[in-house]
PDB file of N, CA and C in Angstrom:
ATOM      1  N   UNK A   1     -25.040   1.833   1.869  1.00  0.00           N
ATOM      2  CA  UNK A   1     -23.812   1.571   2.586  1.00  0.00           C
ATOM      3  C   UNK A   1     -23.320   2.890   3.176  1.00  0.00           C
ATOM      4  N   UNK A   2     -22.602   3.079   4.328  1.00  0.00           N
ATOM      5  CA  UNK A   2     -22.208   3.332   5.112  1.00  0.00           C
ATOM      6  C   UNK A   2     -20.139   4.055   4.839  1.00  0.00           C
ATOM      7  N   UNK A   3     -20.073   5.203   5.319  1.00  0.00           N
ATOM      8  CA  UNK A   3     -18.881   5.197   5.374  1.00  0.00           C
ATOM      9  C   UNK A   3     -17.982   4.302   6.159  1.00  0.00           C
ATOM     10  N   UNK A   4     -18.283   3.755   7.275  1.00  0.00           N
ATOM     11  CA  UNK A   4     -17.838   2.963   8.009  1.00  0.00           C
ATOM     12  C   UNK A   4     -17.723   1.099   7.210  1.00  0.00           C
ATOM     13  N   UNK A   5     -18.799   1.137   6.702  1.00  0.00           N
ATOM     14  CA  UNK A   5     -19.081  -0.160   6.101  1.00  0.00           C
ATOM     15  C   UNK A   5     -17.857   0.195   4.844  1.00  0.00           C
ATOM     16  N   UNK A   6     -18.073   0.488   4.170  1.00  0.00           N
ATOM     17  CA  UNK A   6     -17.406   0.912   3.274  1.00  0.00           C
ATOM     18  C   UNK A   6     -15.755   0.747   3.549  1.00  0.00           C
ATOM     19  N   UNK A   7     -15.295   1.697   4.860  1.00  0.00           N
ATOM     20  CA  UNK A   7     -14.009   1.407   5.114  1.00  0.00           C
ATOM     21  C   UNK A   7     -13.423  -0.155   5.916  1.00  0.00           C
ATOM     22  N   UNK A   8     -14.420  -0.757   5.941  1.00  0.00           N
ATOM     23  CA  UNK A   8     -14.196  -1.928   6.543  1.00  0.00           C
ATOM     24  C   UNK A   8     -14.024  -3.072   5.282  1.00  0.00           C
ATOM     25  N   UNK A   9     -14.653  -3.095   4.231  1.00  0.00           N
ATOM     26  CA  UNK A   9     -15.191  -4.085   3.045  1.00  0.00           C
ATOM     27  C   UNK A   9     -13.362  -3.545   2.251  1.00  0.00           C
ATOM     28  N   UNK A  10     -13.339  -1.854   2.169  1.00  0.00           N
ATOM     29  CA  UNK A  10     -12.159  -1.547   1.346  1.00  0.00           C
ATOM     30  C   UNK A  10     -10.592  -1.854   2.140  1.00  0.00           C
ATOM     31  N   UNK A  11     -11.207  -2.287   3.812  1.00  0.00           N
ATOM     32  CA  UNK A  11      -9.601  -2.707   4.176  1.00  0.00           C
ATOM     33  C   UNK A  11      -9.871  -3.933   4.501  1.00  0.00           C
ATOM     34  N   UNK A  12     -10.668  -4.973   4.357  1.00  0.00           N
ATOM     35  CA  UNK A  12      -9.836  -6.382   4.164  1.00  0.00           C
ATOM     36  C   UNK A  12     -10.028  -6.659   2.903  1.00  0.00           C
ATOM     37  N   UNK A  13      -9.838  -5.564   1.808  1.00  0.00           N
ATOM     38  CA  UNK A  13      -9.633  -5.354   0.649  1.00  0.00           C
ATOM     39  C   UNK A  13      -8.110  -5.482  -0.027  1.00  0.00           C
ATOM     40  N   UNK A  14      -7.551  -4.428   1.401  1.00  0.00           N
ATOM     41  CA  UNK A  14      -6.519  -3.653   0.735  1.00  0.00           C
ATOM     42  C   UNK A  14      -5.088  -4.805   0.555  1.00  0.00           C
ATOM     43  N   UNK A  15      -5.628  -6.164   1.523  1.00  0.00           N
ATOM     44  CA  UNK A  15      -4.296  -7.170   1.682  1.00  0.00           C
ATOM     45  C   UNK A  15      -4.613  -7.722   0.153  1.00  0.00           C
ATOM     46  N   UNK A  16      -3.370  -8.181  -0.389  1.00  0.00           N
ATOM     47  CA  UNK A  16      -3.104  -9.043  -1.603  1.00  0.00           C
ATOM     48  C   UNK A  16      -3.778 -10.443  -1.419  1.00  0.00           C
ATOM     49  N   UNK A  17      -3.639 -11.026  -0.865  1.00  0.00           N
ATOM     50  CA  UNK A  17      -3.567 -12.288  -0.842  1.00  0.00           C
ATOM     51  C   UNK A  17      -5.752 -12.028  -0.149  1.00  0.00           C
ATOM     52  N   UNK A  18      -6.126 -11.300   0.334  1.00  0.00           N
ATOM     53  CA  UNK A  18      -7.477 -11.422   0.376  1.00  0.00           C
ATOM     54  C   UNK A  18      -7.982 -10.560  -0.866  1.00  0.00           C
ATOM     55  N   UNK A  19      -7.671  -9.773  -1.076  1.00  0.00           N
ATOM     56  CA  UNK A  19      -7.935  -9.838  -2.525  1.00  0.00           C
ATOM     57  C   UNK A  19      -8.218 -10.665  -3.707  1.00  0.00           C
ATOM     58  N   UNK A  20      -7.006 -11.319  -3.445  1.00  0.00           N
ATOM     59  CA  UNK A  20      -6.892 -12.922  -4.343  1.00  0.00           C
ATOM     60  C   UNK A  20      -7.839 -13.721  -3.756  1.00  0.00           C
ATOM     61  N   UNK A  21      -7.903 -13.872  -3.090  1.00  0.00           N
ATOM     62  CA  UNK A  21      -9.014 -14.893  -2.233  1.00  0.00           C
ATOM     63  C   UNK A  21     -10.591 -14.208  -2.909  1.00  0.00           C
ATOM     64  N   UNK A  22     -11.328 -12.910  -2.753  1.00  0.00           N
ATOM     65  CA  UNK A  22     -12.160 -12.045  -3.204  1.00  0.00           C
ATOM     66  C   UNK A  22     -12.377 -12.317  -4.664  1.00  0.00           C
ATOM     67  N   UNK A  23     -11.672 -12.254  -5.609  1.00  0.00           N
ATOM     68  CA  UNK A  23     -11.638 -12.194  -6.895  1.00  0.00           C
ATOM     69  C   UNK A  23     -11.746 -13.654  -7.122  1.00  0.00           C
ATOM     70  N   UNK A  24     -10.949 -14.499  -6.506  1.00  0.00           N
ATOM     71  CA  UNK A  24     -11.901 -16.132  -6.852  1.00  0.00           C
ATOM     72  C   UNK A  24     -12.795 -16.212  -7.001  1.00  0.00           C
ATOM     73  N   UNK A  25     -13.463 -16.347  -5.225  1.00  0.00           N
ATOM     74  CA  UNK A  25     -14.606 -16.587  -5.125  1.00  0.00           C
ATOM     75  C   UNK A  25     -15.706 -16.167  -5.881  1.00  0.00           C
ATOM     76  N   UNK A  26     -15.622 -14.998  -6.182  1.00  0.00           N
ATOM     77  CA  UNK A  26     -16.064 -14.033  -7.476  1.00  0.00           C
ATOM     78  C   UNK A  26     -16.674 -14.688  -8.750  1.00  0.00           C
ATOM     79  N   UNK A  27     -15.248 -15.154  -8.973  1.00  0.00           N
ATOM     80  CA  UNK A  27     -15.396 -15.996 -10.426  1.00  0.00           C
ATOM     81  C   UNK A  27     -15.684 -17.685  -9.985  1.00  0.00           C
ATOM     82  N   UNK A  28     -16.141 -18.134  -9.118  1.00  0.00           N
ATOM     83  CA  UNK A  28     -16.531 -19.424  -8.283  1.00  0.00           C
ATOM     84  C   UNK A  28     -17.951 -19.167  -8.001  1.00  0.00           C
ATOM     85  N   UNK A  29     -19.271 -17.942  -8.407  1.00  0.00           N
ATOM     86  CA  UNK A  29     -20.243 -17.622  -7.915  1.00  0.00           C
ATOM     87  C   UNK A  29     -20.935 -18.267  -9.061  1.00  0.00           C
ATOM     88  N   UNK A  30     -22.366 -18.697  -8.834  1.00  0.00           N
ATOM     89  CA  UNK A  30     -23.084 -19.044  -7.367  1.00  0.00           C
ATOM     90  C   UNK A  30     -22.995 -20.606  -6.470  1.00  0.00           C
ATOM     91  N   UNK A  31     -21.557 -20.913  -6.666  1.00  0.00           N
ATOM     92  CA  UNK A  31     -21.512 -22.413  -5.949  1.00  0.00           C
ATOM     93  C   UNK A  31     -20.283 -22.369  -5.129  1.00  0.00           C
ATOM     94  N   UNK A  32     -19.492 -21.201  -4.774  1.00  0.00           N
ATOM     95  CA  UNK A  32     -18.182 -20.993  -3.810  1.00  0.00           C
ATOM     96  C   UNK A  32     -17.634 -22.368  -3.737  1.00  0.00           C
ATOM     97  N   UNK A  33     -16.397 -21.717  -3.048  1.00  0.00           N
ATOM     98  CA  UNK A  33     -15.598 -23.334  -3.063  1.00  0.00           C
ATOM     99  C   UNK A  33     -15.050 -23.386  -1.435  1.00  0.00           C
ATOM    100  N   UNK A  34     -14.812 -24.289  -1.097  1.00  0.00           N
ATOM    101  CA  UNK A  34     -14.457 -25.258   0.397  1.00  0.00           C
ATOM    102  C   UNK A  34     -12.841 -24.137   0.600  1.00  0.00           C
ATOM    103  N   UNK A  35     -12.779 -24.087   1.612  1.00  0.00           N
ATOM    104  CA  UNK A  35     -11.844 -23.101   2.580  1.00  0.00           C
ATOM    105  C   UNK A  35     -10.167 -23.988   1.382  1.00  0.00           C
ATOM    106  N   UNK A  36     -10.327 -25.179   1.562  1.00  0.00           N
ATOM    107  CA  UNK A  36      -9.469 -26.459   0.745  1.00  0.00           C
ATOM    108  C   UNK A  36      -9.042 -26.204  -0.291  1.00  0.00           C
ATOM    109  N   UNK A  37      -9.818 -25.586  -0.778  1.00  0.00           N
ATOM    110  CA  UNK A  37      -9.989 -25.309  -2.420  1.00  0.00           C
ATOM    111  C   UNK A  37      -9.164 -24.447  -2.595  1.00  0.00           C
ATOM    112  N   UNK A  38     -10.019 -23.084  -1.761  1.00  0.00           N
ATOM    113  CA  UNK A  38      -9.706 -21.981  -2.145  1.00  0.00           C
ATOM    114  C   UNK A  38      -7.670 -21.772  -2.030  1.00  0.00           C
ATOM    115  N   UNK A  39      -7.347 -22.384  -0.897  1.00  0.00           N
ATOM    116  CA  UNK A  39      -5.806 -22.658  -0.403  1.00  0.00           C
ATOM    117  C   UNK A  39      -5.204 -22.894  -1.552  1.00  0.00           C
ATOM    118  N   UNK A  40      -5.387 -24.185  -1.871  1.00  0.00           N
ATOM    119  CA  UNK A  40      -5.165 -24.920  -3.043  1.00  0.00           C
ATOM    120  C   UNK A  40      -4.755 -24.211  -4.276  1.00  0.00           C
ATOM    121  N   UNK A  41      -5.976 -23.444  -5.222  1.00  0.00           N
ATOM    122  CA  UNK A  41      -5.886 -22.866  -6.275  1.00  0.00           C
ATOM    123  C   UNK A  41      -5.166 -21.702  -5.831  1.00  0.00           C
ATOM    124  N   UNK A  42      -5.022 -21.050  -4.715  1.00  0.00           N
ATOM    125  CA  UNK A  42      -3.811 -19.726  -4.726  1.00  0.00           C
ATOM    126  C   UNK A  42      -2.880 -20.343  -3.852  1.00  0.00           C
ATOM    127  N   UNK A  43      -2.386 -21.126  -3.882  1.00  0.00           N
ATOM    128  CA  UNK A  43      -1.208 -21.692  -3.403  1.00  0.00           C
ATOM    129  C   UNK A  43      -0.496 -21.259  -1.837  1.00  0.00           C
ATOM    130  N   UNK A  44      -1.833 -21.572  -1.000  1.00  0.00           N
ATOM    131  CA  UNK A  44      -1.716 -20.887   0.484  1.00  0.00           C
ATOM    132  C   UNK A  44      -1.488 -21.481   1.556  1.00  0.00           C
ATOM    133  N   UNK A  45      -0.865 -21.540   1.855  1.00  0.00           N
ATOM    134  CA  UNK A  45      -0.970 -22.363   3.517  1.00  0.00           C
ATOM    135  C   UNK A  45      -1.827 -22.583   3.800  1.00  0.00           C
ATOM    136  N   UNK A  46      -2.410 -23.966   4.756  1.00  0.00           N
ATOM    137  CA  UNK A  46      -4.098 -24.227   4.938  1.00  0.00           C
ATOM    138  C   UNK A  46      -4.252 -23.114   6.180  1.00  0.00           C
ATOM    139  N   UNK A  47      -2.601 -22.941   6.994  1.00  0.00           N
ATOM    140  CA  UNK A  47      -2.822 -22.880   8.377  1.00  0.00           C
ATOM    141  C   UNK A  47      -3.318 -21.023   8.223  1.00  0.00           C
ATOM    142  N   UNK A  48      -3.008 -20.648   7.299  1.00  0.00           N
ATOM    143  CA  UNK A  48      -3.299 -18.952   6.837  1.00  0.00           C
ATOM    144  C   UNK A  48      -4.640 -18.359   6.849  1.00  0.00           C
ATOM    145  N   UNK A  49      -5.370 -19.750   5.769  1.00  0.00           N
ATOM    146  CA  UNK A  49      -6.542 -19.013   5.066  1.00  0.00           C
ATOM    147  C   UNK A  49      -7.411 -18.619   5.707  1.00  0.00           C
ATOM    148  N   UNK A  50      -7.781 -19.509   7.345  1.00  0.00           N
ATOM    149  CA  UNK A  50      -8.210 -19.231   7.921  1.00  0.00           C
ATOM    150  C   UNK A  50      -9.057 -17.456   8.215  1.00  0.00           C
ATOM    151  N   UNK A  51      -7.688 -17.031   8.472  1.00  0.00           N
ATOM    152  CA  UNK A  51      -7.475 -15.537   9.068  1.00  0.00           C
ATOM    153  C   UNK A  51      -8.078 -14.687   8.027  1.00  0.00           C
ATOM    154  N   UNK A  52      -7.424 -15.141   6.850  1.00  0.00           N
ATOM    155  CA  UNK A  52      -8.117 -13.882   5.427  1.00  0.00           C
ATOM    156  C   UNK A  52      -9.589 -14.350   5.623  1.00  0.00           C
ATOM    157  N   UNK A  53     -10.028 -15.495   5.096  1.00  0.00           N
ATOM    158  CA  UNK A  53     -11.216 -15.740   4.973  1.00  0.00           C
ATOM    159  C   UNK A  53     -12.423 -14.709   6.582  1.00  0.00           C
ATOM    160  N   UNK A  54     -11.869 -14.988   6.979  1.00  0.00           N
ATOM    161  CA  UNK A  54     -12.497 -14.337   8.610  1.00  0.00           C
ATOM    162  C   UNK A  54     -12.543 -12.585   8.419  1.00  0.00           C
ATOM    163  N   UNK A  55     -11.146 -12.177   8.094  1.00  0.00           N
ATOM    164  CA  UNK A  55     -11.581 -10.989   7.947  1.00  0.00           C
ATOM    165  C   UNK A  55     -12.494 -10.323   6.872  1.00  0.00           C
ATOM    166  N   UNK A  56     -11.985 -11.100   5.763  1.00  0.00           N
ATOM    167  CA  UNK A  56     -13.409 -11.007   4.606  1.00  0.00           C
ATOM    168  C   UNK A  56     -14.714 -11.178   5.088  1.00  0.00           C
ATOM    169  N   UNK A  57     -15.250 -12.635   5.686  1.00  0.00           N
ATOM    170  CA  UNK A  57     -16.377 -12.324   6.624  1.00  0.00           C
ATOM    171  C   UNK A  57     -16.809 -11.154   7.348  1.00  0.00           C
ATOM    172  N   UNK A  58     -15.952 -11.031   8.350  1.00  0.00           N
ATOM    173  CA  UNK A  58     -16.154  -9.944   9.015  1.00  0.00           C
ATOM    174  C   UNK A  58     -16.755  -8.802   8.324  1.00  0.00           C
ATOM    175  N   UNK A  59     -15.959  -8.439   7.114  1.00  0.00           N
ATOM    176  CA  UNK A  59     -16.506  -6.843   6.554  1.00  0.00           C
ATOM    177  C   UNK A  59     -17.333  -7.363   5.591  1.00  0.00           C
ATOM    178  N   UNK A  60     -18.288  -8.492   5.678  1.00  0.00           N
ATOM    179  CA  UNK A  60     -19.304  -8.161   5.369  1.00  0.00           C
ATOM    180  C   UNK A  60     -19.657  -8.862   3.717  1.00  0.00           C
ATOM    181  N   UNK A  61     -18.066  -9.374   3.233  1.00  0.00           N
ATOM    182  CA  UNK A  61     -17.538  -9.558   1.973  1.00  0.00           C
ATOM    183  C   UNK A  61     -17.701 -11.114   1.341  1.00  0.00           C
ATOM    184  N   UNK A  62     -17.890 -11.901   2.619  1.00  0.00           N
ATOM    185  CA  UNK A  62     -18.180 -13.334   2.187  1.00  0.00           C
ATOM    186  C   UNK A  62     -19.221 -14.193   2.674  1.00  0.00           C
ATOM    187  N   UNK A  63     -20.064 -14.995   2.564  1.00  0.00           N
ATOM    188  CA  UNK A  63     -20.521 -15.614   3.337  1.00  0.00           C
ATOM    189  C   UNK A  63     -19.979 -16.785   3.577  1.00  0.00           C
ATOM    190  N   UNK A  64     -20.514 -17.816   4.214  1.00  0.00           N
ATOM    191  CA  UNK A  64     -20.030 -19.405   4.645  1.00  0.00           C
ATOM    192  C   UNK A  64     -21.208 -20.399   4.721  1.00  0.00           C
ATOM    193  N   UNK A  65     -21.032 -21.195   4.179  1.00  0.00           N
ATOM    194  CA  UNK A  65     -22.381 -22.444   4.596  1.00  0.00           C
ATOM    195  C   UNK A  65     -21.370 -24.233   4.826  1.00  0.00           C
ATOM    196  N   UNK A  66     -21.665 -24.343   5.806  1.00  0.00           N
ATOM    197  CA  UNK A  66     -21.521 -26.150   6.332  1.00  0.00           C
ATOM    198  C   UNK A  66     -22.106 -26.822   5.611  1.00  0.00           C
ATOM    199  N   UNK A  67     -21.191 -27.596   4.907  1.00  0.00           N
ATOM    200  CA  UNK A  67     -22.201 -29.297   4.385  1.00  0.00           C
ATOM    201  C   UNK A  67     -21.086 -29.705   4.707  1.00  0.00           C
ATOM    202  N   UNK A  68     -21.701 -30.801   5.809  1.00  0.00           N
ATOM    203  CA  UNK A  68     -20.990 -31.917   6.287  1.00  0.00           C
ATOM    204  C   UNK A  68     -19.696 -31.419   7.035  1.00  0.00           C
ATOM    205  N   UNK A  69     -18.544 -31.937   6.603  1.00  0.00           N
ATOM    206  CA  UNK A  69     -17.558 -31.254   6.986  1.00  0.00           C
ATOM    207  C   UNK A  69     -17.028 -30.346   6.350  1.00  0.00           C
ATOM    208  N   UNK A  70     -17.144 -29.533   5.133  1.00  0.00           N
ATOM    209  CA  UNK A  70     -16.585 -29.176   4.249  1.00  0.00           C
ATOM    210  C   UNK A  70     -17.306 -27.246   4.929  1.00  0.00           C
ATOM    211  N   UNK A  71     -17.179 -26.498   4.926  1.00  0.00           N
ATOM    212  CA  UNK A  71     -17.204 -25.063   5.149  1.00  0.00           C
ATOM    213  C   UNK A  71     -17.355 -24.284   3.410  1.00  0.00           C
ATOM    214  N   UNK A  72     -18.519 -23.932   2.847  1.00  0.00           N
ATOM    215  CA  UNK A  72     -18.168 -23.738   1.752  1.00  0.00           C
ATOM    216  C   UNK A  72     -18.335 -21.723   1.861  1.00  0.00           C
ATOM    217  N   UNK A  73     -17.562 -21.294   0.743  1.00  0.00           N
ATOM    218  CA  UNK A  73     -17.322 -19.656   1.037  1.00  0.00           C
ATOM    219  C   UNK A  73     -17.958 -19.498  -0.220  1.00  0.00           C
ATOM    220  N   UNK A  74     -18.614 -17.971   0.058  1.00  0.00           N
ATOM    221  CA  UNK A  74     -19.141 -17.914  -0.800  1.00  0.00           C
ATOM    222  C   UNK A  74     -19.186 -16.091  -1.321  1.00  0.00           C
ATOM    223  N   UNK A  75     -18.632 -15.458  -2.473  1.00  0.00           N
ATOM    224  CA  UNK A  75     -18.284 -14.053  -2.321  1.00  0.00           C
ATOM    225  C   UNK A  75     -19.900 -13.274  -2.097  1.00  0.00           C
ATOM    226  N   UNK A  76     -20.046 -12.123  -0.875  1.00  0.00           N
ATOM    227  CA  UNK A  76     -21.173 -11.490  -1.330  1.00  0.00           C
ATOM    228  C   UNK A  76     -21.310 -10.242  -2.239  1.00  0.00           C
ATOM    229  N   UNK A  77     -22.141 -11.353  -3.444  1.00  0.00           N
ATOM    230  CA  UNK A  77     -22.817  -9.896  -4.312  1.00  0.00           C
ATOM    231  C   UNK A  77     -23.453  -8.460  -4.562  1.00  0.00           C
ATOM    232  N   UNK A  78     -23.923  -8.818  -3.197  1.00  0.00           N
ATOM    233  CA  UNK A  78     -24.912  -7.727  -3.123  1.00  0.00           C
ATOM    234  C   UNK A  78     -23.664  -6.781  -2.200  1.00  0.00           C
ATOM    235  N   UNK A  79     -22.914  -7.269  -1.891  1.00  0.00           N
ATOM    236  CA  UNK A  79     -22.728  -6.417  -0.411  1.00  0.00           C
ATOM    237  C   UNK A  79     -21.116  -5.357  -1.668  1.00  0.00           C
ATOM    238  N   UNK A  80     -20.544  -6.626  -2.931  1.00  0.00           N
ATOM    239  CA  UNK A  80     -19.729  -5.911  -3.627  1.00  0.00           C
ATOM    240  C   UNK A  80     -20.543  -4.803  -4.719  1.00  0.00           C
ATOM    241  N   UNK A  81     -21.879  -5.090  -4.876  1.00  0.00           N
ATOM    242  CA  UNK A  81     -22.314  -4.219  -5.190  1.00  0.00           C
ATOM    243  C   UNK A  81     -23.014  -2.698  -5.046  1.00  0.00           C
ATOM    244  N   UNK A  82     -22.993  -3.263  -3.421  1.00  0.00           N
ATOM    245  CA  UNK A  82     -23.190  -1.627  -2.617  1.00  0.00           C
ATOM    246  C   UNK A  82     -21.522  -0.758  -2.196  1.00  0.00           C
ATOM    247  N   UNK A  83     -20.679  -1.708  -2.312  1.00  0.00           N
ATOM    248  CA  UNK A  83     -19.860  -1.135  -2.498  1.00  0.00           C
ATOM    249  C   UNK A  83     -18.900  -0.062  -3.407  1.00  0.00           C
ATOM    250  N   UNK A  84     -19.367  -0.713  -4.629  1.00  0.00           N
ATOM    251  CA  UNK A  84     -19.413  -0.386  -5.997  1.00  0.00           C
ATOM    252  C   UNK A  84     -20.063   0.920  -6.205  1.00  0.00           C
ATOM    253  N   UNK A  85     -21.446   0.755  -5.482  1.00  0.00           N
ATOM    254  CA  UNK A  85     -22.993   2.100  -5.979  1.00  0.00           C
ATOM    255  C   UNK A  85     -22.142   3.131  -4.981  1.00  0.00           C
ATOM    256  N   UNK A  86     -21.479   3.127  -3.678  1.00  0.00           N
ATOM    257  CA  UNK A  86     -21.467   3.880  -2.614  1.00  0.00           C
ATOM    258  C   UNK A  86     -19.847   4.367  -2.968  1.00  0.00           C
ATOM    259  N   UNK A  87     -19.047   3.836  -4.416  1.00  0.00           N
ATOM    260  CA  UNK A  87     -18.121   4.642  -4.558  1.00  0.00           C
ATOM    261  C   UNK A  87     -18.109   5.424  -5.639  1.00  0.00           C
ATOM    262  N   UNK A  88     -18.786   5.004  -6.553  1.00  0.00           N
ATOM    263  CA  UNK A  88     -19.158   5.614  -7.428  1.00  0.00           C
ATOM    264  C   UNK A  88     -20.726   6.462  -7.707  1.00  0.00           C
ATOM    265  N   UNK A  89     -21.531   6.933  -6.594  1.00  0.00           N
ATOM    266  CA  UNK A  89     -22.271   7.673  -6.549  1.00  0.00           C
ATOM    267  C   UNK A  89     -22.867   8.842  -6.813  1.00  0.00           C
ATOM    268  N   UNK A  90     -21.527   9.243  -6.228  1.00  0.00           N
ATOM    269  CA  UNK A  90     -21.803  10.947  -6.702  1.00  0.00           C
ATOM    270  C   UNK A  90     -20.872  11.260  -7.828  1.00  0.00           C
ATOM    271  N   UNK A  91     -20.497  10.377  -8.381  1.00  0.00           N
ATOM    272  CA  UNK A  91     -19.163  10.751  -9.551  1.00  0.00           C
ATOM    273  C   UNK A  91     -19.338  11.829 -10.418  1.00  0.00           C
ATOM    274  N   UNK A  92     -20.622  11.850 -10.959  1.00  0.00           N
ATOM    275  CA  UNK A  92     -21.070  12.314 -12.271  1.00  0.00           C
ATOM    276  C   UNK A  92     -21.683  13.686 -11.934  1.00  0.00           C
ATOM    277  N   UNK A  93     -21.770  14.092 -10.817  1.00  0.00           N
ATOM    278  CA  UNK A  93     -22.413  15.569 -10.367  1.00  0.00           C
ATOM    279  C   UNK A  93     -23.572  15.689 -11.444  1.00  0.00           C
ATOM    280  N   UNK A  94     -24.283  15.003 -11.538  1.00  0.00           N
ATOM    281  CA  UNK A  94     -25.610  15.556 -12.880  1.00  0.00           C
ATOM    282  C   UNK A  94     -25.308  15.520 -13.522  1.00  0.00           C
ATOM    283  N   UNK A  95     -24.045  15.215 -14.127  1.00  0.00           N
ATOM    284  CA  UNK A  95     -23.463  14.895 -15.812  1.00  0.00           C
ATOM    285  C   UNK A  95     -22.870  13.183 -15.971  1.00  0.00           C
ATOM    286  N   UNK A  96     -24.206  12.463 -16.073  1.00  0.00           N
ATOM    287  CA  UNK A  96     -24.130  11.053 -16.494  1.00  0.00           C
ATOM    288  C   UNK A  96     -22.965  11.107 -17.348  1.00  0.00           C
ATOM    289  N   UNK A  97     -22.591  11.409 -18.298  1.00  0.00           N
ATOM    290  CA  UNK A  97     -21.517  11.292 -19.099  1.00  0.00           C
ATOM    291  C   UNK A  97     -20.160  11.159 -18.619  1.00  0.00           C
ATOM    292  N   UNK A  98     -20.213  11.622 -17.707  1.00  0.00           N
ATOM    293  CA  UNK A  98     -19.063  11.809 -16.828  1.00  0.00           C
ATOM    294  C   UNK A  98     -18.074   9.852 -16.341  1.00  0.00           C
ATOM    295  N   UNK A  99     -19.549   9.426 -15.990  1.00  0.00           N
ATOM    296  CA  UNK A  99     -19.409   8.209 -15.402  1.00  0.00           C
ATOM    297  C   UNK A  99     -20.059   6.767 -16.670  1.00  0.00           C
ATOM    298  N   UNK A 100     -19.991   7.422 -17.788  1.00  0.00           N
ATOM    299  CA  UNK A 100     -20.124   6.454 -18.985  1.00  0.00           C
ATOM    300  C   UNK A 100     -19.476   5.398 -19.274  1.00  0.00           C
ATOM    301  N   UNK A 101     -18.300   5.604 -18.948  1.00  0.00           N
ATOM    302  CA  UNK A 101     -17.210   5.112 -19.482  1.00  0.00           C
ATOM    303  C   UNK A 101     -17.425   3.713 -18.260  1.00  0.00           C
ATOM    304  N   UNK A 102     -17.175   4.316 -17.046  1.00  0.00           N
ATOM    305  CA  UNK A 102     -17.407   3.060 -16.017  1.00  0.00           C
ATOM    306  C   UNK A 102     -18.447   2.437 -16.109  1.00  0.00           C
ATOM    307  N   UNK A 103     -19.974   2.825 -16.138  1.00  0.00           N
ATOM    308  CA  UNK A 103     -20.912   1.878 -16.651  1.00  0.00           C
ATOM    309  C   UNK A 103     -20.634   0.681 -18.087  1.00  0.00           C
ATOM    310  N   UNK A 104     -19.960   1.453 -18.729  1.00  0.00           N
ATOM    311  CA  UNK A 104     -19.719   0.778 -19.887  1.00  0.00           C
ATOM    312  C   UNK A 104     -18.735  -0.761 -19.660  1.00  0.00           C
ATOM    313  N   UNK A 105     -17.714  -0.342 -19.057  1.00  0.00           N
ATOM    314  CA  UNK A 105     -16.695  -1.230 -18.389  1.00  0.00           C
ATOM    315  C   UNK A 105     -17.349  -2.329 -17.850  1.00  0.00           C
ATOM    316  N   UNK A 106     -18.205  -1.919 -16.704  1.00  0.00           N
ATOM    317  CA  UNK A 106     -18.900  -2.841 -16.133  1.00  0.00           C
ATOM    318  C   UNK A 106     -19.702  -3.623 -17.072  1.00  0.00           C
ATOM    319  N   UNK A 107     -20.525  -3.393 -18.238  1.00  0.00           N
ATOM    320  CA  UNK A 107     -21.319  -3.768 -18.466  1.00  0.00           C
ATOM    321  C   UNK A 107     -20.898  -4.993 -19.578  1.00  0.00           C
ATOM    322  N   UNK A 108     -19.602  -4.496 -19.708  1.00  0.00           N
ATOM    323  CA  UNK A 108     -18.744  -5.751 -20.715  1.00  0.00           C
ATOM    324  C   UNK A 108     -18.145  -6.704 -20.233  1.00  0.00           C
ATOM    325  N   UNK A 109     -18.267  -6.594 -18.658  1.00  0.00           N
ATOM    326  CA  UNK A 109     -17.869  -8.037 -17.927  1.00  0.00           C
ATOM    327  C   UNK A 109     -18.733  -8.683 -17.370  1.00  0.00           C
ATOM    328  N   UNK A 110     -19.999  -8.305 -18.209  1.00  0.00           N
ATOM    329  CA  UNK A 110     -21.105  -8.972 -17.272  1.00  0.00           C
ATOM    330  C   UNK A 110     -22.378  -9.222 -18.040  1.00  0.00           C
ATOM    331  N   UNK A 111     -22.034  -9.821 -19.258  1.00  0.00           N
ATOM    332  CA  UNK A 111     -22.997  -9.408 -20.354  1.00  0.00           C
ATOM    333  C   UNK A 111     -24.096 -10.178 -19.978  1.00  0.00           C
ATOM    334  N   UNK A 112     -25.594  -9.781 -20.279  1.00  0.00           N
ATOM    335  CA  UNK A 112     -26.902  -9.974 -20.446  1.00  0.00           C
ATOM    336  C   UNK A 112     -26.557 -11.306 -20.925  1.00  0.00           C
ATOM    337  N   UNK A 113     -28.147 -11.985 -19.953  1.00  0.00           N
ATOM    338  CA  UNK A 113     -28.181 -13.404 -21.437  1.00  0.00           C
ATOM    339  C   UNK A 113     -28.631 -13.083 -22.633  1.00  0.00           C
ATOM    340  N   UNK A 114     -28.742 -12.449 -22.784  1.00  0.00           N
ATOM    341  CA  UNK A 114     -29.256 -12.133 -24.109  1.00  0.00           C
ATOM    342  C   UNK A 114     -27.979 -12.204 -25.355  1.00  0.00           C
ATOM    343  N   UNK A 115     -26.944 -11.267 -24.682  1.00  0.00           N
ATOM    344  CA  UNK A 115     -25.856 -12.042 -25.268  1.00  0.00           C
ATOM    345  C   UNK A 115     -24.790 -12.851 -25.261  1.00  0.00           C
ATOM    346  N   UNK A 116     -25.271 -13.483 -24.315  1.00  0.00           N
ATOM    347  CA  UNK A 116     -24.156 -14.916 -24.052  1.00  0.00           C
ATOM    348  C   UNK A 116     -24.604 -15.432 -25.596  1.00  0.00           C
ATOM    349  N   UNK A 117     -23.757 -16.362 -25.542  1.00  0.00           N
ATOM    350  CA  UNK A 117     -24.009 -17.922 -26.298  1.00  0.00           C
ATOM    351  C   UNK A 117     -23.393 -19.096 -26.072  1.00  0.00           C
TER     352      UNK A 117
END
């Protein structure tokens, strides 16, 4: 990723309400939910979502797939995860330890199957 990419993904970041929209879909992965939905569960105007959802597209942050009539959204993983690698990159200057603590963080919201149950 890209400084440019980067400042585009972190400003239709920076609004609340696409944020909120971001962090759904998030926790809605890998089956996103209908533009309907998403309104719905954050309590949005239909005539709004439009606009967030679009600029999230735009930077790169969501995808979209058609069935039927329904528009389903869908958060991208890969693209929050180059976001993620491209801010936290150089953190650690050669001292992994440095950036422990954040690997660690991450790694407790996202546990292995190994330890689900």
């Amino acid at each position: 990723m890209d400084t440019e990419s980067a400042l585009a993904a972190l400003g239709a970041l920076s609004q609340s309400t696409r944020l909120e929209i971001f962090r759904l879909l998030v926790r809605h992965e890998p089956d996103g939910l209908p533009a309907g939905d998403v309104a719905r569960r954050l309590e949005l105007p239909q005539n709004t979502i439009s606009v967030h959802l679009a600029t999230l597209k735009r930077a790169g942050l969501l995808t979209s797939q058609r069935h039927s009539r329904l528009i389903i959204y869908r958060a991208c993983l890969s693209r929050l995860q180059d976001l993620m690698s491209f801010l936290v990159k150089d953190c650690c200057a050669g001292s992994p330890e440095l950036c422990a603590s954040v690997i660690t963080n991450l790694s407790a919201c996202c546990p292995g199957k190994e330890t689900q149950s």
